[in-house]
PDB file of N, CA and C in Angstrom:
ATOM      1  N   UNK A   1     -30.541 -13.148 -12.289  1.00  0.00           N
ATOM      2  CA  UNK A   1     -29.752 -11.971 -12.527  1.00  0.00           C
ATOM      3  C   UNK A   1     -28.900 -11.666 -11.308  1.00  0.00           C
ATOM      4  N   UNK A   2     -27.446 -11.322 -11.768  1.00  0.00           N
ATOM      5  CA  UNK A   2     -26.410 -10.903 -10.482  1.00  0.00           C
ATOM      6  C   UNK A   2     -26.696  -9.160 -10.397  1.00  0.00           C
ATOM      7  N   UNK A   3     -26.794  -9.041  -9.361  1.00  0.00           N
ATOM      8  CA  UNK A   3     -26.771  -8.000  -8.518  1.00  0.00           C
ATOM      9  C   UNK A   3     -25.582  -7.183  -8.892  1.00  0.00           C
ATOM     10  N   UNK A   4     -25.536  -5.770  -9.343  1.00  0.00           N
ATOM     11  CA  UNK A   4     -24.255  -5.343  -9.782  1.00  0.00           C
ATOM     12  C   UNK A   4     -23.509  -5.040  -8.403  1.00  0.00           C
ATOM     13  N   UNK A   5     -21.947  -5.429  -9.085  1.00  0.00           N
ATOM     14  CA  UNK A   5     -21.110  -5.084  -7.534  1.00  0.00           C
ATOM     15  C   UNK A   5     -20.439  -3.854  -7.492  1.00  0.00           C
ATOM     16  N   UNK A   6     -20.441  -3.044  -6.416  1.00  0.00           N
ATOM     17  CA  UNK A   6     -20.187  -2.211  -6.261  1.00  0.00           C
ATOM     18  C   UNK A   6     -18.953  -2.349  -5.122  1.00  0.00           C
ATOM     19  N   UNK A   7     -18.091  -1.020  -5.471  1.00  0.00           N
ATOM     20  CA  UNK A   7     -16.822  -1.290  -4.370  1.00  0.00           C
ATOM     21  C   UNK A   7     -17.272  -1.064  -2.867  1.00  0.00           C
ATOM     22  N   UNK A   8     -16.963  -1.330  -1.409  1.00  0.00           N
ATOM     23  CA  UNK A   8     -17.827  -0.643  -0.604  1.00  0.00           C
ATOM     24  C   UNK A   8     -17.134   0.423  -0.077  1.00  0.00           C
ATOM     25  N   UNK A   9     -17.983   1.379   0.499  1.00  0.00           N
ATOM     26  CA  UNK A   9     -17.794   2.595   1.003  1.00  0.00           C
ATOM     27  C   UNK A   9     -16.997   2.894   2.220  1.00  0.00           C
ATOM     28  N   UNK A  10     -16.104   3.390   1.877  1.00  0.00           N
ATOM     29  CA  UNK A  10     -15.216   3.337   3.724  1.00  0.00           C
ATOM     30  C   UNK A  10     -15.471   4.889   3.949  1.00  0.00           C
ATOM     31  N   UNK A  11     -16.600   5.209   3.999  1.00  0.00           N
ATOM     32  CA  UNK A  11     -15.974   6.791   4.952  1.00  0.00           C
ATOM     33  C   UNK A  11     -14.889   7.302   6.090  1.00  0.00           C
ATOM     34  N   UNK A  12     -14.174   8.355   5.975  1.00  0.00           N
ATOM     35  CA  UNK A  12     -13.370   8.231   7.199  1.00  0.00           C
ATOM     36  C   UNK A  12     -14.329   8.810   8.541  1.00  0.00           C
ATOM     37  N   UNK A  13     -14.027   8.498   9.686  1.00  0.00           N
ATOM     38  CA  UNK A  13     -14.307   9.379  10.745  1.00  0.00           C
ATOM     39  C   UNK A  13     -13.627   9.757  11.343  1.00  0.00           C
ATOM     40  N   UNK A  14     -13.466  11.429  11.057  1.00  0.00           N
ATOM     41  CA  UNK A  14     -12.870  12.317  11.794  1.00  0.00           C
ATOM     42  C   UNK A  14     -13.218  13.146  12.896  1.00  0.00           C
ATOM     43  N   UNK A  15     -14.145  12.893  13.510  1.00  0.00           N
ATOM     44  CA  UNK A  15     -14.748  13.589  14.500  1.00  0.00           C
ATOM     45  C   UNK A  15     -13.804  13.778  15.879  1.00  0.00           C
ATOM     46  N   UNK A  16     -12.923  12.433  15.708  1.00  0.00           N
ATOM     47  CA  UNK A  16     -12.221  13.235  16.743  1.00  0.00           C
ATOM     48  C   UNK A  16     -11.269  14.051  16.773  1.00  0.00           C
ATOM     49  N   UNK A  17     -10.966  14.412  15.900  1.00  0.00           N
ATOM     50  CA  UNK A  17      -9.936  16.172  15.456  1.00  0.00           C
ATOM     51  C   UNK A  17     -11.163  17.341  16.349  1.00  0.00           C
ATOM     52  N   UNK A  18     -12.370  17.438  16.701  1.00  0.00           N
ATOM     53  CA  UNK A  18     -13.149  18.038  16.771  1.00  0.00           C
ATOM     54  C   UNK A  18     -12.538  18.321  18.653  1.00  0.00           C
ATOM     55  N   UNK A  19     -12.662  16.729  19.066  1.00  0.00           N
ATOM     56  CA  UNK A  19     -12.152  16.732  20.221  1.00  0.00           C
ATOM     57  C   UNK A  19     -10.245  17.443  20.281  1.00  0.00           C
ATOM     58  N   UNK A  20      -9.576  16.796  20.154  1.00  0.00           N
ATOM     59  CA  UNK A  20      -7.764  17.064  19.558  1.00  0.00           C
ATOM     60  C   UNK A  20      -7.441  18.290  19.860  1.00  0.00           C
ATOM     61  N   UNK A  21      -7.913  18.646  18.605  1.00  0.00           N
ATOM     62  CA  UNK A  21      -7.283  20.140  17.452  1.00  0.00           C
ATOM     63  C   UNK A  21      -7.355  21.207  18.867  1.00  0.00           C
ATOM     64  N   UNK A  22      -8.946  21.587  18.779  1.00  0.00           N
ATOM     65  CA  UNK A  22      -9.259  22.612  19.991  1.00  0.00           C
ATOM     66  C   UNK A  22      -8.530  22.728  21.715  1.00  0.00           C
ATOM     67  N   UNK A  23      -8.454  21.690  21.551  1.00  0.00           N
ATOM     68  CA  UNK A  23      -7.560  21.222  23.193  1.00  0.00           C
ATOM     69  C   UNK A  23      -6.509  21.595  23.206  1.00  0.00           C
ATOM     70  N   UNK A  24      -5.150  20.800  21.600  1.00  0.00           N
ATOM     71  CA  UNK A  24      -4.392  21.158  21.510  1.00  0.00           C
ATOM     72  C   UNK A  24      -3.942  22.735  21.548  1.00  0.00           C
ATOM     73  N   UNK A  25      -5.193  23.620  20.832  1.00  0.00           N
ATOM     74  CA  UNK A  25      -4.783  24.975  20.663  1.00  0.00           C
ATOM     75  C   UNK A  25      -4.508  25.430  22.204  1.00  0.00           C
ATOM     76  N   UNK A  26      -5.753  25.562  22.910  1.00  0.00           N
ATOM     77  CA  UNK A  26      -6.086  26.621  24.123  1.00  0.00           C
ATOM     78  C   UNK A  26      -4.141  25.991  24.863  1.00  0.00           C
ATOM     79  N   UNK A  27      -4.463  24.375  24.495  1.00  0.00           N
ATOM     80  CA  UNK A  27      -2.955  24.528  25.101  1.00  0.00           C
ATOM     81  C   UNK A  27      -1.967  24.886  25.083  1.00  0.00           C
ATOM     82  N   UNK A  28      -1.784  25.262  23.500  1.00  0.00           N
ATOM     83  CA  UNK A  28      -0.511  25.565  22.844  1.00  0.00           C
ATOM     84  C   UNK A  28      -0.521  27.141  23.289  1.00  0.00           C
ATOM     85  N   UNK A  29      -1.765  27.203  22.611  1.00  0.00           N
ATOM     86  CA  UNK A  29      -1.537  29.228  22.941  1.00  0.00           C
ATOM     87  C   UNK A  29      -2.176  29.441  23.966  1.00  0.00           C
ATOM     88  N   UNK A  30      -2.537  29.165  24.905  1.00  0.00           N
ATOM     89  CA  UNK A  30      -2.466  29.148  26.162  1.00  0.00           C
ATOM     90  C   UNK A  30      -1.499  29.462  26.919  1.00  0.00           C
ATOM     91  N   UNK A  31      -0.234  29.067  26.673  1.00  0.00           N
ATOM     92  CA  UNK A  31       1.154  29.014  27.490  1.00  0.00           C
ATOM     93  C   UNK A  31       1.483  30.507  26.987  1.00  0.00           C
ATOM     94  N   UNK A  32       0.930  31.327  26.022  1.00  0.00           N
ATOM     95  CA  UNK A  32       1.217  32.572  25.504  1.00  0.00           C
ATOM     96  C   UNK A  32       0.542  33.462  25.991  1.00  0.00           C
ATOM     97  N   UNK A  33      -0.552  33.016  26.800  1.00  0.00           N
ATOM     98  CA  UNK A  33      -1.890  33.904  27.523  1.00  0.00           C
ATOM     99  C   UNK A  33      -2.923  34.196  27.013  1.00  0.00           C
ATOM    100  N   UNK A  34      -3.138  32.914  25.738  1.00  0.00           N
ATOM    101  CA  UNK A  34      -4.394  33.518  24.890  1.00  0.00           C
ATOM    102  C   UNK A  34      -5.013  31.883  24.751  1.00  0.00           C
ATOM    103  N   UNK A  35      -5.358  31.427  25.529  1.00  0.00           N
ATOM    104  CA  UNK A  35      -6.376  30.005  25.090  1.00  0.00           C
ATOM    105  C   UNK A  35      -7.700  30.034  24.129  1.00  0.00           C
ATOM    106  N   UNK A  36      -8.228  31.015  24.265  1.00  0.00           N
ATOM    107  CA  UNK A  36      -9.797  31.095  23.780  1.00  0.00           C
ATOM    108  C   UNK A  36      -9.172  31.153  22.357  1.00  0.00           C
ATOM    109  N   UNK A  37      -7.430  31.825  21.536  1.00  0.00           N
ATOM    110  CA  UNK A  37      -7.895  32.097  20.369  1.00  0.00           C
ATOM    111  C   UNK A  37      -7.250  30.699  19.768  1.00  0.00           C
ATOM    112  N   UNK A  38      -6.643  30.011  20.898  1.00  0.00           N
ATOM    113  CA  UNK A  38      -6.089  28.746  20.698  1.00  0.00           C
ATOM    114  C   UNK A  38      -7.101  27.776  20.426  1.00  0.00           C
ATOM    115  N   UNK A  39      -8.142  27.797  21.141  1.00  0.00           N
ATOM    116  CA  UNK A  39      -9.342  26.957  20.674  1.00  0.00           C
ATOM    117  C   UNK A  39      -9.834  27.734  19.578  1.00  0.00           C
ATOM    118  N   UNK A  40     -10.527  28.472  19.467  1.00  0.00           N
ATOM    119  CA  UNK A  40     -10.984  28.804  18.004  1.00  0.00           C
ATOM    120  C   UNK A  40     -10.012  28.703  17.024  1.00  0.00           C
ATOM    121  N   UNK A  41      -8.850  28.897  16.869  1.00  0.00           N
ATOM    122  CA  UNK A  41      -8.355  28.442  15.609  1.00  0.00           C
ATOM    123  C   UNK A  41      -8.005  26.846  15.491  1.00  0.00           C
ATOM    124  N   UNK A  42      -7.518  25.978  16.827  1.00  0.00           N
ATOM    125  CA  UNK A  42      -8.192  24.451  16.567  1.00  0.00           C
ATOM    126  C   UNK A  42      -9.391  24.303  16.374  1.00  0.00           C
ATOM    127  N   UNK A  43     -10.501  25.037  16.536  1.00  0.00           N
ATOM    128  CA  UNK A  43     -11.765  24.351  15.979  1.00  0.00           C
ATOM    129  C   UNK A  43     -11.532  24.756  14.239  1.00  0.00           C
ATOM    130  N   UNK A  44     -11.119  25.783  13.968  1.00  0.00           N
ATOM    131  CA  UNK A  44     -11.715  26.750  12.781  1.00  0.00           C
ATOM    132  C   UNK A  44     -10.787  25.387  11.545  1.00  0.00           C
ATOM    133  N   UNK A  45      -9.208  25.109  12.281  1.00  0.00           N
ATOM    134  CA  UNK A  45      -8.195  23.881  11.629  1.00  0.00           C
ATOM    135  C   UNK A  45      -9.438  22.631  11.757  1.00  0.00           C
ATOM    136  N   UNK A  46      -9.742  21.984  12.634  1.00  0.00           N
ATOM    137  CA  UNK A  46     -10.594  20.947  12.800  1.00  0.00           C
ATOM    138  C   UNK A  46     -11.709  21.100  11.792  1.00  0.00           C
ATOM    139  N   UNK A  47     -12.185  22.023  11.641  1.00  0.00           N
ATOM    140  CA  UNK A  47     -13.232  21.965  10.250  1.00  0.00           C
ATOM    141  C   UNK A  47     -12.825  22.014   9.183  1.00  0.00           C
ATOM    142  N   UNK A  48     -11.643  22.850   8.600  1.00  0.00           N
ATOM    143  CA  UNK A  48     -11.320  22.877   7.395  1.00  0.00           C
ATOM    144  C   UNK A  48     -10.389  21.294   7.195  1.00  0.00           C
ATOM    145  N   UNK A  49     -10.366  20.523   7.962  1.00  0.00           N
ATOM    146  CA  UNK A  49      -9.542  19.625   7.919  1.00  0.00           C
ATOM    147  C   UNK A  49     -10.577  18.178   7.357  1.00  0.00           C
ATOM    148  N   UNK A  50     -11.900  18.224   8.023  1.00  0.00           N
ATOM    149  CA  UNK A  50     -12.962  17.801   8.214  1.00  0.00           C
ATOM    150  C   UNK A  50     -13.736  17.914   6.987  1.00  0.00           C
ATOM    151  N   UNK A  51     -13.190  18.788   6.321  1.00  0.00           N
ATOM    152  CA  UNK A  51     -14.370  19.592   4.923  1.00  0.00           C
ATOM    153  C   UNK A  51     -13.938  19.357   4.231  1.00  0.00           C
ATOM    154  N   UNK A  52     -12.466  19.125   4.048  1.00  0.00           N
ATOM    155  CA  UNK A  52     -11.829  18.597   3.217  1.00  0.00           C
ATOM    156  C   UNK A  52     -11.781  16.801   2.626  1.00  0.00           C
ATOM    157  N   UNK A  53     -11.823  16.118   3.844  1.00  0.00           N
ATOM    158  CA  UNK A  53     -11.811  14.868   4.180  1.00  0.00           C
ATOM    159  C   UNK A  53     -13.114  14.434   3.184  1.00  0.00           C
ATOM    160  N   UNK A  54     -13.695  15.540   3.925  1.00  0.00           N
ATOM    161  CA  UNK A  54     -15.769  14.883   3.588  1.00  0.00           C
ATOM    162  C   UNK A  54     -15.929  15.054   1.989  1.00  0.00           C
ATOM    163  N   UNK A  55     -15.208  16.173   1.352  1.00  0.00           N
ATOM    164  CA  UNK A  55     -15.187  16.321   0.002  1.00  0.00           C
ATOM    165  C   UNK A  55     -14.777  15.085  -1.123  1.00  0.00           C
ATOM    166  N   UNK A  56     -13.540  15.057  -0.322  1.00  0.00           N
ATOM    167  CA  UNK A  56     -12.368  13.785  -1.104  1.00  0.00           C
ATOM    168  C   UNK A  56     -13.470  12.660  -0.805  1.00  0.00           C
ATOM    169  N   UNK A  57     -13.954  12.133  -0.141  1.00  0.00           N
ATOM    170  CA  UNK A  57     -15.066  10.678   0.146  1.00  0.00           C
ATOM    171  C   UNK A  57     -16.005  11.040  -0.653  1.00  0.00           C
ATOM    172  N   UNK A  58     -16.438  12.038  -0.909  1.00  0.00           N
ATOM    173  CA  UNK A  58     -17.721  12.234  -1.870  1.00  0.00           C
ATOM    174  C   UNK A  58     -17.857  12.421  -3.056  1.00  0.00           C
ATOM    175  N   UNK A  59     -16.384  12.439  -3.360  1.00  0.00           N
ATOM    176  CA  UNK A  59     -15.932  12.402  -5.031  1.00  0.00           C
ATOM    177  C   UNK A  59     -15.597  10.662  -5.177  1.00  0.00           C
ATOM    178  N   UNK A  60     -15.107  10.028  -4.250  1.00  0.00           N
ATOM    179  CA  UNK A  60     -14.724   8.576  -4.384  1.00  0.00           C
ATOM    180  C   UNK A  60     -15.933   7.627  -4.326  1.00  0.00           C
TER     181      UNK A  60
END
C-alpha cells in the first residue's frame, strides 16, 4: 500500500517583523518626540500582521 501524498507544509516565518516593525516605529516617531508610542504601535502592526499570516497558513 502507497502512503497517501500530501502537499508539504511551508509555514511562513515572520518573527522577524517582531524585531523590524518596533525599531522602525520608536524611530519613525521618535524624530516627533514620542518613541515609546512608536514602538508600541510597531509591535501592536507586528502582531496583527503576524495573526494574520498564521491564520491564512492554517486554512491552507
Amino acid at each position: 500500500m502507497r502512503a497517501t501524498m500530501t502537499e508539504p507544509r511551508n509555514p511562513r516565518s515572520l518573527g522577524i517583523l517582531f524585531a523590524i516593525l518596533p525599531l522602525a516605529g520608536a524611530i519613525g516617531v521618535g524624530l516627533l518626540g514620542q518613541p515609546v508610542i512608536g514602538l508600541l504601535g510597531g509591535l501592536a502592526l507586528a502582531a496583527l500582521i503576524v495573526t494574520g499570516f498564521w491564520l491564512i497558513d492554517r486554512r491552507r
